[in-house]
N, C-alpha and C. Protein backbone atom coordinates (compact mmCIF):
# COMPACT_ATOMS: atom_id res chain seq x y z
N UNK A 1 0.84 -1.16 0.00
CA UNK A 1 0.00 0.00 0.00
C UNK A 1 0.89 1.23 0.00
N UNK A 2 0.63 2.20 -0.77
CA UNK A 2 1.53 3.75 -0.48
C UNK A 2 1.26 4.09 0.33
N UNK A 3 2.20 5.25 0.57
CA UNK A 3 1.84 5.98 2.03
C UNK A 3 0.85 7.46 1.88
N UNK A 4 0.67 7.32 0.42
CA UNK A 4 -0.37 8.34 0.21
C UNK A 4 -1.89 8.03 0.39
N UNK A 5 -2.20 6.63 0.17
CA UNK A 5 -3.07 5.74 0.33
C UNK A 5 -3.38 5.46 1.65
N UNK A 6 -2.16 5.31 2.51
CA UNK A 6 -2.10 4.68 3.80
C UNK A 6 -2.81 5.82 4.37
N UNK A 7 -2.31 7.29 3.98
CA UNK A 7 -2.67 8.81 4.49
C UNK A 7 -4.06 8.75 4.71
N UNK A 8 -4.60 8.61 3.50
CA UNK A 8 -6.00 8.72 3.03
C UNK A 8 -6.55 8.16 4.12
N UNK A 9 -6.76 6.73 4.15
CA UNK A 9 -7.27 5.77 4.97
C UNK A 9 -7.03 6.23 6.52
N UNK A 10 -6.33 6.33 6.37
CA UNK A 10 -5.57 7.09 8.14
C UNK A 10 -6.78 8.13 8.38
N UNK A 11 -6.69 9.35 7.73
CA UNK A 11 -7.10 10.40 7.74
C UNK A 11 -8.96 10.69 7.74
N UNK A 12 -9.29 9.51 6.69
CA UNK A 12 -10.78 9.36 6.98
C UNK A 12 -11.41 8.71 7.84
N UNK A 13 -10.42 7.71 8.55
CA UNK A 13 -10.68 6.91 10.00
C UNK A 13 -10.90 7.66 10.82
N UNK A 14 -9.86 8.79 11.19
CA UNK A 14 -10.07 9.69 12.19
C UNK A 14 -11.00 10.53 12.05
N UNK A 15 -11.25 11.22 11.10
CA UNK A 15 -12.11 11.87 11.20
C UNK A 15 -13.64 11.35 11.64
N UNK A 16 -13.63 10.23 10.71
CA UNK A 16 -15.15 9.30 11.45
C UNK A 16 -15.65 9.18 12.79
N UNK A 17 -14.39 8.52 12.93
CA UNK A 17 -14.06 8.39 14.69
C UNK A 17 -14.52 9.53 15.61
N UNK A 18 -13.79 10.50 14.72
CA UNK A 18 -13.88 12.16 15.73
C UNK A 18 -15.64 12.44 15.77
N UNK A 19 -16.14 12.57 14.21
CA UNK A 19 -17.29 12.93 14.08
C UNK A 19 -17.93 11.83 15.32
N UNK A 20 -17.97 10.37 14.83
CA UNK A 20 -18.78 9.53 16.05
C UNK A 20 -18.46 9.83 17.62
N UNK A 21 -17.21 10.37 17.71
CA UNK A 21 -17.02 10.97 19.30
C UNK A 21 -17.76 11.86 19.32
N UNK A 22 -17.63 12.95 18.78
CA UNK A 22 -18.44 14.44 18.90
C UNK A 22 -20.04 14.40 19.12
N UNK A 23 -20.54 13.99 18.24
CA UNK A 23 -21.59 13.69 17.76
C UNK A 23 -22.86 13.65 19.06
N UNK A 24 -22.44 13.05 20.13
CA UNK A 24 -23.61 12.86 21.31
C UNK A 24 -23.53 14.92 21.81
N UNK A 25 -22.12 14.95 22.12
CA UNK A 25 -21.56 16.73 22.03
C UNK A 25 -22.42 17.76 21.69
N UNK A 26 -22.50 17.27 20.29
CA UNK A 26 -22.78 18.20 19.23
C UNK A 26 -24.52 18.04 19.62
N UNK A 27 -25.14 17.38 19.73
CA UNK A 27 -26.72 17.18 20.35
C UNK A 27 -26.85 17.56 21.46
N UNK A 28 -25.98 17.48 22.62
CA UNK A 28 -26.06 18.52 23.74
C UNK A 28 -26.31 20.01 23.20
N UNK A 29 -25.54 20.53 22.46
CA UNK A 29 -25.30 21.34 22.57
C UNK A 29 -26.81 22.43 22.02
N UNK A 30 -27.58 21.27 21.47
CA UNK A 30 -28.44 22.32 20.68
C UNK A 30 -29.34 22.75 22.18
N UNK A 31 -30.28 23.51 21.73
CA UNK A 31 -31.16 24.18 22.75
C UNK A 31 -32.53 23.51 23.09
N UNK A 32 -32.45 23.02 24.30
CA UNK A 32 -34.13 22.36 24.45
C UNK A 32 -34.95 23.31 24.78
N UNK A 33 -36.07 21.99 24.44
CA UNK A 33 -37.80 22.99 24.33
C UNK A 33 -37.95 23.60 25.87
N UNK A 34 -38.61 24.76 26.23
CA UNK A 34 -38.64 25.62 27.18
C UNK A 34 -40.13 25.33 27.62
N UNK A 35 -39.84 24.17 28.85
CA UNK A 35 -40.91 23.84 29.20
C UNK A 35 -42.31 24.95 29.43
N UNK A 36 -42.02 26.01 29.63
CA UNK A 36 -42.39 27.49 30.29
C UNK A 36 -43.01 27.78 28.76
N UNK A 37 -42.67 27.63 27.60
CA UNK A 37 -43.34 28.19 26.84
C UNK A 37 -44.21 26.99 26.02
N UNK A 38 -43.41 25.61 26.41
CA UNK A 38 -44.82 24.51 26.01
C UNK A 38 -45.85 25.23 26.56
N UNK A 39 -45.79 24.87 27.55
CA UNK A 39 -47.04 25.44 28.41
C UNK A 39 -47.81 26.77 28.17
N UNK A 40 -47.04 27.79 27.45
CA UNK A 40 -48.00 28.60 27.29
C UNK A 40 -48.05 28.57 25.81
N UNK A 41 -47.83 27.85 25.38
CA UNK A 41 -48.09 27.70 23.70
C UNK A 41 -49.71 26.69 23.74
N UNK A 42 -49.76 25.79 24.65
CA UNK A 42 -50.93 25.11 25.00
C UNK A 42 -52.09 26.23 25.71
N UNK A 43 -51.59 26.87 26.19
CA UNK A 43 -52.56 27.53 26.65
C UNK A 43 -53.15 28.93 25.86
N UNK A 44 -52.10 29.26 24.62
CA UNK A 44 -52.63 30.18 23.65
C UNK A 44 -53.66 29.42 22.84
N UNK A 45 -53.15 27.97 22.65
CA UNK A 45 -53.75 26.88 21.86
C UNK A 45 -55.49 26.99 22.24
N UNK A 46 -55.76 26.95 23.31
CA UNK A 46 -57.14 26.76 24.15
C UNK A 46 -57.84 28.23 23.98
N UNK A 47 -56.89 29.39 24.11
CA UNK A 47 -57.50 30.31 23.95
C UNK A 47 -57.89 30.82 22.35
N UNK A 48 -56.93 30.33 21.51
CA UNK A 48 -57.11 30.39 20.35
C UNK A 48 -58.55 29.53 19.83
N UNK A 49 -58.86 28.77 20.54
CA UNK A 49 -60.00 27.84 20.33
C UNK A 49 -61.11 28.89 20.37
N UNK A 50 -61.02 29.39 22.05
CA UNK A 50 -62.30 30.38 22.07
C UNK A 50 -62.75 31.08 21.05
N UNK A 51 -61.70 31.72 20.46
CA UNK A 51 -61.64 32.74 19.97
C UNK A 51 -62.27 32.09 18.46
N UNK A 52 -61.30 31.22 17.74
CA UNK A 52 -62.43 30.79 16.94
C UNK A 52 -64.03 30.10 16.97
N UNK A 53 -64.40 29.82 18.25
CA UNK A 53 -65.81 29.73 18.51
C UNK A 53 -66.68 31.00 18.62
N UNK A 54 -65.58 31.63 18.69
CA UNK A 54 -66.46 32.94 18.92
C UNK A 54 -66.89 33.94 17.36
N UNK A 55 -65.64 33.73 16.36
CA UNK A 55 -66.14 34.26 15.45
C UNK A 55 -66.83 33.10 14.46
N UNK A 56 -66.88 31.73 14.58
CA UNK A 56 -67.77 31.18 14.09
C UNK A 56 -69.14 31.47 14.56
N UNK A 57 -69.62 31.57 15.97
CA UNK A 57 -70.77 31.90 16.49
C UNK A 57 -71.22 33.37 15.71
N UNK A 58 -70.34 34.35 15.54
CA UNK A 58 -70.49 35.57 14.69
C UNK A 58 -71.17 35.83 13.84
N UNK A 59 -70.08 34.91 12.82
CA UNK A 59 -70.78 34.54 11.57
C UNK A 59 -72.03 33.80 11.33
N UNK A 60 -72.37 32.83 11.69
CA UNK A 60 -73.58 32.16 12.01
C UNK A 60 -74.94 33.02 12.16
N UNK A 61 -74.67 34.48 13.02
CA UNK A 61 -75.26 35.80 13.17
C UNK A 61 -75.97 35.92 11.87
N UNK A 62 -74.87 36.17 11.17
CA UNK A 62 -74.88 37.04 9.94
C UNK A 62 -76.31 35.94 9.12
N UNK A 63 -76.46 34.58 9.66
CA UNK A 63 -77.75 34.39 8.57
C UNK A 63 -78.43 34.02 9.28
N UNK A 64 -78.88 34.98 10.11
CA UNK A 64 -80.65 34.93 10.78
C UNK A 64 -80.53 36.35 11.37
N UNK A 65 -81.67 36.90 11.84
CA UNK A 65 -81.98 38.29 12.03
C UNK A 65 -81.70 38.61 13.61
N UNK A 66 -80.62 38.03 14.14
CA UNK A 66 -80.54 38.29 15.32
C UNK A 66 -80.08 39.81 15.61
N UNK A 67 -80.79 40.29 16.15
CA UNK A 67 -80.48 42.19 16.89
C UNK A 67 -78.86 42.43 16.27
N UNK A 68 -78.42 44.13 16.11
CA UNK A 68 -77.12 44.42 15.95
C UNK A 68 -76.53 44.40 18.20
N UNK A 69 -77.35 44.52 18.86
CA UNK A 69 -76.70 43.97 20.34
C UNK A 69 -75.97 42.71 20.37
N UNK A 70 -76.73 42.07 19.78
CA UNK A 70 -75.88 40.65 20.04
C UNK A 70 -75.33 40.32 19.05
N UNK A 71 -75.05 41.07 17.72
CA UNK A 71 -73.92 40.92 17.15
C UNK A 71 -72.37 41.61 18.19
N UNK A 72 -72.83 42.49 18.78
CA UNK A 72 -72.21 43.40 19.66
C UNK A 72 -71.53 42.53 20.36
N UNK A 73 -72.47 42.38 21.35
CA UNK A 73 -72.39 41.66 22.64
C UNK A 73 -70.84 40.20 22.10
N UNK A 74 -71.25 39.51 20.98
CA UNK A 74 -70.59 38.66 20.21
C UNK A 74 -69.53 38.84 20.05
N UNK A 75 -68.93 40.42 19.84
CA UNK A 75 -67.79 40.91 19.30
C UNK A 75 -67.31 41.08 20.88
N UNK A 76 -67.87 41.63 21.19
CA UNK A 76 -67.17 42.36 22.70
C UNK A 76 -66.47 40.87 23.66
N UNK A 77 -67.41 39.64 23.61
CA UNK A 77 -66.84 38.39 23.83
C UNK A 77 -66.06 37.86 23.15
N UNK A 78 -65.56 38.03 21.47
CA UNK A 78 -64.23 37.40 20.80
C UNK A 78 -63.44 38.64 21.06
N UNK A 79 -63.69 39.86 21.25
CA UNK A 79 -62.44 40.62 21.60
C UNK A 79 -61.88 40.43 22.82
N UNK A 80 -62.58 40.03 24.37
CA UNK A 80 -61.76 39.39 25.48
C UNK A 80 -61.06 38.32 25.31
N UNK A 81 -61.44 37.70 24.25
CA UNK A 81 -60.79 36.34 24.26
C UNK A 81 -59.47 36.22 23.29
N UNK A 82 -59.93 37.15 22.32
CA UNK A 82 -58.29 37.76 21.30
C UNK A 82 -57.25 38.65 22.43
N UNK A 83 -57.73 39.22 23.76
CA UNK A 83 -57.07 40.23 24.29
C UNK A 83 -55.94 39.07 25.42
N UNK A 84 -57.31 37.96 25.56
CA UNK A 84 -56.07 37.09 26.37
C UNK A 84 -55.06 36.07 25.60
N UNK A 85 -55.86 35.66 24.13
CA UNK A 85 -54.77 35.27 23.45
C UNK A 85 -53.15 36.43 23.20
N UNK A 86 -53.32 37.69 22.88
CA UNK A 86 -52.36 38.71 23.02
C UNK A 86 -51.34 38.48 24.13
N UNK A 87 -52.35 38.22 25.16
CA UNK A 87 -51.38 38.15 26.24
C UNK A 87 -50.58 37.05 26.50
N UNK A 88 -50.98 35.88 26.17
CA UNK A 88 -50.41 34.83 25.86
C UNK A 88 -49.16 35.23 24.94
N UNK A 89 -49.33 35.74 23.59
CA UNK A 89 -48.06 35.62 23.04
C UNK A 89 -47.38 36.31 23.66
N UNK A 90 -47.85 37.78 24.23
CA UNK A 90 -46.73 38.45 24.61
C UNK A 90 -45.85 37.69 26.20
N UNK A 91 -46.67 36.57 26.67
CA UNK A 91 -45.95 36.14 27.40
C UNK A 91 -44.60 35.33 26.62
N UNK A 92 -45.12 35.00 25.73
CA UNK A 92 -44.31 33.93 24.58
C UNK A 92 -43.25 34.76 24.19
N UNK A 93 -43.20 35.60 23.69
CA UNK A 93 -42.32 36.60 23.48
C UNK A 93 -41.38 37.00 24.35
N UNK A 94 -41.77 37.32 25.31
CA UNK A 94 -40.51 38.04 26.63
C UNK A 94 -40.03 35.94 27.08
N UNK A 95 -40.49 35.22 26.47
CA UNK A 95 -39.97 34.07 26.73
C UNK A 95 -39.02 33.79 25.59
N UNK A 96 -39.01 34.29 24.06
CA UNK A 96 -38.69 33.67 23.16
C UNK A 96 -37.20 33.21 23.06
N UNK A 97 -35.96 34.22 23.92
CA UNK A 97 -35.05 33.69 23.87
C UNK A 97 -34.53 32.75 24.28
N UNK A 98 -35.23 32.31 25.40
CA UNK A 98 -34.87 30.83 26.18
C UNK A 98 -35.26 29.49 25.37
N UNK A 99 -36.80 29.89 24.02
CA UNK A 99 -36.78 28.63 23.53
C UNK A 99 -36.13 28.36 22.79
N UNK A 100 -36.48 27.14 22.32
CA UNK A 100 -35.59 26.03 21.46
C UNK A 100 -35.95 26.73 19.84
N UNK A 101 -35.13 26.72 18.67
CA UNK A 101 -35.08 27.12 17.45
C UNK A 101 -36.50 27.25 17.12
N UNK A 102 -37.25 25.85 17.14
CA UNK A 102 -38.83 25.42 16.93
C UNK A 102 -39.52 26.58 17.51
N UNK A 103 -39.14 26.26 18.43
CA UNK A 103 -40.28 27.28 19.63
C UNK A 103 -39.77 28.97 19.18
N UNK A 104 -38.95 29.45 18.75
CA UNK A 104 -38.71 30.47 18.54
C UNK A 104 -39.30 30.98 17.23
N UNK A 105 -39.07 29.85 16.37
CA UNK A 105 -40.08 30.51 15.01
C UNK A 105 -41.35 30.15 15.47
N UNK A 106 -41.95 29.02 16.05
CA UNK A 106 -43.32 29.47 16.31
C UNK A 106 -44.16 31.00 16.98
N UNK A 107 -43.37 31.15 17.94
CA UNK A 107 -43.49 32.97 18.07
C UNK A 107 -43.44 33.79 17.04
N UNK A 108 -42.28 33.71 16.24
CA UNK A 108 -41.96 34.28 15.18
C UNK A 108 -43.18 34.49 14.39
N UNK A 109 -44.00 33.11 14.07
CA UNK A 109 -44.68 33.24 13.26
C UNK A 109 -46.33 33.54 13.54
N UNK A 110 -46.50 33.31 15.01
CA UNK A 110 -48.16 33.23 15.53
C UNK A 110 -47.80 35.26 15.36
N UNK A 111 -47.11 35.65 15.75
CA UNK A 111 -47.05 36.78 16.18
C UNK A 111 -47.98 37.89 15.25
N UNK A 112 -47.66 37.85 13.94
CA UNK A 112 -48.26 38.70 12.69
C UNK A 112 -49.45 38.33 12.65
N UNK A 113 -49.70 36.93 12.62
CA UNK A 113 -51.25 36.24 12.32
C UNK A 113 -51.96 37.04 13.79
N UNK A 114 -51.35 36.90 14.31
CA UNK A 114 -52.31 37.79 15.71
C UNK A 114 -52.73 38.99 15.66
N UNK A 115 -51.81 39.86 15.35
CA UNK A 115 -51.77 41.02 14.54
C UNK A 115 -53.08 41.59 14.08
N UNK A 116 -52.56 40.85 12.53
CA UNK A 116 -53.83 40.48 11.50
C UNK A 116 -55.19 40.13 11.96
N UNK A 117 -55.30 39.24 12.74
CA UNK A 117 -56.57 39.13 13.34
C UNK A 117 -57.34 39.47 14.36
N UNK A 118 -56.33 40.67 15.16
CA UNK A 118 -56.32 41.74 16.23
C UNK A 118 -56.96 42.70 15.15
N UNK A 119 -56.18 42.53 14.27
CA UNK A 119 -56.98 44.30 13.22
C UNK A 119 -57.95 44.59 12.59
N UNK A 120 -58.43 42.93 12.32
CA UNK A 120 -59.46 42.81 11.16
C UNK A 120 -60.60 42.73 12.50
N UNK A 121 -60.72 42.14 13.75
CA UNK A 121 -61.59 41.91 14.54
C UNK A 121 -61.64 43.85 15.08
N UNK A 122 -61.26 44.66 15.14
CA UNK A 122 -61.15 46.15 15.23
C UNK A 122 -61.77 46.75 14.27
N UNK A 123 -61.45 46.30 13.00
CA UNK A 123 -62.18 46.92 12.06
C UNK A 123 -63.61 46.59 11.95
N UNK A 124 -63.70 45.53 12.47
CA UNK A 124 -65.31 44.56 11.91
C UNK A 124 -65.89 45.24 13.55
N UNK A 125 -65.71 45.55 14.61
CA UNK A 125 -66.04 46.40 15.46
C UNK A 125 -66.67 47.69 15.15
N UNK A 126 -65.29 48.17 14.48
CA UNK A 126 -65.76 49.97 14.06
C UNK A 126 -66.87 49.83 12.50
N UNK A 127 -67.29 48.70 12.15
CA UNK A 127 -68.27 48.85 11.01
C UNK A 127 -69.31 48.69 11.64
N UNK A 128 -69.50 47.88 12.55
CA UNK A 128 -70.89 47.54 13.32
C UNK A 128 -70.82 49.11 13.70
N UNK A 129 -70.21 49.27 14.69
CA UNK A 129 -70.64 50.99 15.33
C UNK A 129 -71.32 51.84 14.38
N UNK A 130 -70.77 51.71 13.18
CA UNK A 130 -71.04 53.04 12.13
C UNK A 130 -71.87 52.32 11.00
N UNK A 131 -72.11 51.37 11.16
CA UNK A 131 -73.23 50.99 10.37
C UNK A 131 -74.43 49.25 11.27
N UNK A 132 -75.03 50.08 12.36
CA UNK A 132 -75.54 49.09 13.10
C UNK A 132 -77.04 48.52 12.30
N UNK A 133 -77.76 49.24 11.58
CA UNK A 133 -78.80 49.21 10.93
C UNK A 133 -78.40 48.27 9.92
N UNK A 134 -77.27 47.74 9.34
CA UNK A 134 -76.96 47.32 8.25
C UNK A 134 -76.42 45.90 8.38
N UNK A 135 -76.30 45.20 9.26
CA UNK A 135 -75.80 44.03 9.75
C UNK A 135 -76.09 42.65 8.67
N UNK A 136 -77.05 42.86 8.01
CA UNK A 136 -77.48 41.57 7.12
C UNK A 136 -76.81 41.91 6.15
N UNK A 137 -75.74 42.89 5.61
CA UNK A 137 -75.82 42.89 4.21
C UNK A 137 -74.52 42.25 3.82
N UNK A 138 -73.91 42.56 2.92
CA UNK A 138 -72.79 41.84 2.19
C UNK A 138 -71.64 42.50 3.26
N UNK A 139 -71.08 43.44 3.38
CA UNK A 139 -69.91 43.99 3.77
C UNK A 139 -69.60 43.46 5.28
N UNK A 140 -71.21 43.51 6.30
CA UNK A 140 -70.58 43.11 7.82
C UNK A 140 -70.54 41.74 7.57
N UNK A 141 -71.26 41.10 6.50
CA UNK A 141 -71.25 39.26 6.57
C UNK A 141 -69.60 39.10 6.18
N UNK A 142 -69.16 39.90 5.33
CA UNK A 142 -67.25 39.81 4.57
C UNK A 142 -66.64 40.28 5.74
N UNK A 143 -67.02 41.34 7.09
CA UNK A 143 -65.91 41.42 8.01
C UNK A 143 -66.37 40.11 9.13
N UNK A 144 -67.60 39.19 9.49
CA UNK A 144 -67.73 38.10 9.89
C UNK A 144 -66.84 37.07 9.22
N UNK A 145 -66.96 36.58 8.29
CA UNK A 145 -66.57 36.07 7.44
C UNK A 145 -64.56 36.08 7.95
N UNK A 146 -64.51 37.42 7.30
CA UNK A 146 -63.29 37.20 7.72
C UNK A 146 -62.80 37.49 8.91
N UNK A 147 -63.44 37.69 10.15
CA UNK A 147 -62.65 37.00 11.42
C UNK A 147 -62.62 35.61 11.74
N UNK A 148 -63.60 34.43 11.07
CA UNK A 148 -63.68 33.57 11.33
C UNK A 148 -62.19 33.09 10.53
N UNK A 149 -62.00 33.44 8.93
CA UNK A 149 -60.80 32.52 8.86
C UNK A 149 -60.02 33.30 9.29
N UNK A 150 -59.11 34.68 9.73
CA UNK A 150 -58.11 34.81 10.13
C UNK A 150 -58.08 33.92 11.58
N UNK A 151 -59.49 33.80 12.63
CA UNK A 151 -59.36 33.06 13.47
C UNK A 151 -59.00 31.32 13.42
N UNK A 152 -59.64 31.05 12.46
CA UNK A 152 -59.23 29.63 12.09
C UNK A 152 -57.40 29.44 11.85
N UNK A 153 -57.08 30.11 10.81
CA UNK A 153 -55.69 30.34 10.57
C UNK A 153 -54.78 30.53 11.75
N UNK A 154 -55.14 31.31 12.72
CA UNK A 154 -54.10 31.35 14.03
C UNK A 154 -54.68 30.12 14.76
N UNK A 155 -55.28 29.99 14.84
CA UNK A 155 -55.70 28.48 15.80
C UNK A 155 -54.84 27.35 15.37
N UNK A 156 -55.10 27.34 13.87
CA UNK A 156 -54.06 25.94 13.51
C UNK A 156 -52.99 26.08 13.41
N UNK A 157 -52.37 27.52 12.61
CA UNK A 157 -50.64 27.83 13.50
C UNK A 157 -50.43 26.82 14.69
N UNK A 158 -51.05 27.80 16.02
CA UNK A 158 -50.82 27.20 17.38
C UNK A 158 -50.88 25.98 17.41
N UNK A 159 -52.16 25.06 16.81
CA UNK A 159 -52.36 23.94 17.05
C UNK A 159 -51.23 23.09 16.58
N UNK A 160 -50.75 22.96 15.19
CA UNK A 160 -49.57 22.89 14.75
C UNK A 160 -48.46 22.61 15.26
N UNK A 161 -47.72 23.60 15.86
CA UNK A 161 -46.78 24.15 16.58
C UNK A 161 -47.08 23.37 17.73
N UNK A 162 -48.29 23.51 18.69
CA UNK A 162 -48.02 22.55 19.67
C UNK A 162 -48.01 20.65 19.45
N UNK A 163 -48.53 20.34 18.75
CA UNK A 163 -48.74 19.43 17.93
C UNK A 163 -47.46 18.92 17.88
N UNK A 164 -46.75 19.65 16.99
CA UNK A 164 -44.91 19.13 17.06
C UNK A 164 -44.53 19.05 18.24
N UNK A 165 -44.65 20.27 19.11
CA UNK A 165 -43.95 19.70 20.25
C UNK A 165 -44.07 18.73 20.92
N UNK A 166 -45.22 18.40 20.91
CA UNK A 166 -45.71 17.24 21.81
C UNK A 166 -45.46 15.54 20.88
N UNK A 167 -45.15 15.77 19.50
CA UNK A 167 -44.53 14.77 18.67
C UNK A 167 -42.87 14.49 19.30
N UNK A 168 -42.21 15.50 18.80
CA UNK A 168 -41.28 15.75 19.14
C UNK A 168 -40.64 15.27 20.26
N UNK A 169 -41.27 15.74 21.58
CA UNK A 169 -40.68 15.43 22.74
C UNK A 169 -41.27 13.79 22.50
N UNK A 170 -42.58 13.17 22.13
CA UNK A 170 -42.10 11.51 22.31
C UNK A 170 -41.30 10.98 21.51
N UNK A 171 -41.00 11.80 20.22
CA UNK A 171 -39.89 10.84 19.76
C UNK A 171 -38.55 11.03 20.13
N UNK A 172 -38.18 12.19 21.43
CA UNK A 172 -36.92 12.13 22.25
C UNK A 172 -36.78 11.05 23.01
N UNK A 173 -38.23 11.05 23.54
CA UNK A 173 -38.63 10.44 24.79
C UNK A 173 -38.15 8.45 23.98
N UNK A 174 -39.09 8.35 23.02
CA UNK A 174 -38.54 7.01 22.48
C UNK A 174 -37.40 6.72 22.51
N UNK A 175 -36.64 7.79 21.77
CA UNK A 175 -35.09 7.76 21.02
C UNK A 175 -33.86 7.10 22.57
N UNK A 176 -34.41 8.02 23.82
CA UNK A 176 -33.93 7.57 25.27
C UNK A 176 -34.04 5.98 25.49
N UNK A 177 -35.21 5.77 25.22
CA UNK A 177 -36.15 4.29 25.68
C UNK A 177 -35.21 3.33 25.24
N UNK A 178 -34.77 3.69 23.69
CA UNK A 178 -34.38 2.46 22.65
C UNK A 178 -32.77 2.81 22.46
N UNK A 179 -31.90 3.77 23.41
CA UNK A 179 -29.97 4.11 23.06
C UNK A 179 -30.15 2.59 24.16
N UNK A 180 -29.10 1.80 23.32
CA UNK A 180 -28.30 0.71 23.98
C UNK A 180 -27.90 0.74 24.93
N UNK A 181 -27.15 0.37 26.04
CA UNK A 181 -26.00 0.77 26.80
C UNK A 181 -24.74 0.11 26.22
N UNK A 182 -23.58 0.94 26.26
CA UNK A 182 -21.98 0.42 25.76
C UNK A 182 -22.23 -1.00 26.15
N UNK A 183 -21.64 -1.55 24.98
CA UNK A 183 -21.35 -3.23 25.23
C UNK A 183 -19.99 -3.28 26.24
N UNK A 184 -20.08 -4.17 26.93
CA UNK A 184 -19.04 -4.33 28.04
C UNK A 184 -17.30 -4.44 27.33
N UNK A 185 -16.45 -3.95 27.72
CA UNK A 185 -15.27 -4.40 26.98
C UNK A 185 -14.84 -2.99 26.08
N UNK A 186 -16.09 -2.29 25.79
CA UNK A 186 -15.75 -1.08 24.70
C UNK A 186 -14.97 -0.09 26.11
């Protein structure tokens, strides 16, 4: 065998070796899920629920002649329930640096959709005010309408997102169950 050959072989051994040493290392090192924001990612999850029951119940409004009060009354109950989802993320947020990559774009990403459906549920507010006589027609049924899917849309974000985590952590949880222990002698 040459010794340029011999090099080679030498040289890709070790490195293997190194990588298979490192390797448990290198998985420490990443960042785990932040139990603190499972938990409140589940609990935006629940509130996100309300909230889409609430603008489905809305909409539902929109085809029978129920009073502009209890279209009201309707709104004024999905806006407490969007105000504690808010608070939820913003708990998520002053949490985001402690979570794990996952958990950090999930903030990342519920954040705008909240937004969005903070603004459109504001706007569909200020049309009822200024047009309460008008509740059956096309325009308040299109701002019903659309709080229900921006609400749908952040619900399954969250749902999603928690969804993985809770995948996730059992297939850590497996991955623990089923590592070998060193064969004796190694």
């Amino acid at each position: 065998m040459s010794l340029t050959k011999f090099r080679k072989i030498a040289y890709t051994t070790f490195v293997a070796t190194l990588l298979l040493a490192l390797a448990p290392l290198l998985r420490a090192e990443s960042v785990d899920d932040s139990r603190e924001i499972t938990q409140l990612l589940s609990q935006a999850k629940a509130t996100a629920t309300l909230v889409t029951h609430d603008a489905e119940t809305l909409e539902s409004y929109t085809r029978s002649r129920i009073s502009w009060q209890t279209h009201a009354r309707q709104l004024e109950r999905m806006r407490g329930h969007t105000n504690e989802l808010i608070e939820d993320v913003r708990e998520l947020s002053a949490l985001r640096s402690q979570g794990s990559p996952w958990q950090q774009e999930a903030i990342d990403r519920i954040n705008p959709m909240l937004k969005d459906m903070a603004d459109h549920l504001t706007a569909t507010i200020e049309h009822l005010n200024d047009n309460r006589s008008s509740i059956h027609f096309q325009p308040y049924q299109d701002y019903a309408r659309g709080n229900r899917i921006f609400a749908d849309k952040t619900l399954v974000a969250i749902r999603d997102f928690v969804d993985y985590g809770e995948a996730r952590a059992a297939a850590d949880s497996l991955e623990q169950k089923l590592t070998l222990p060193a064969a004796s002698g190694e």
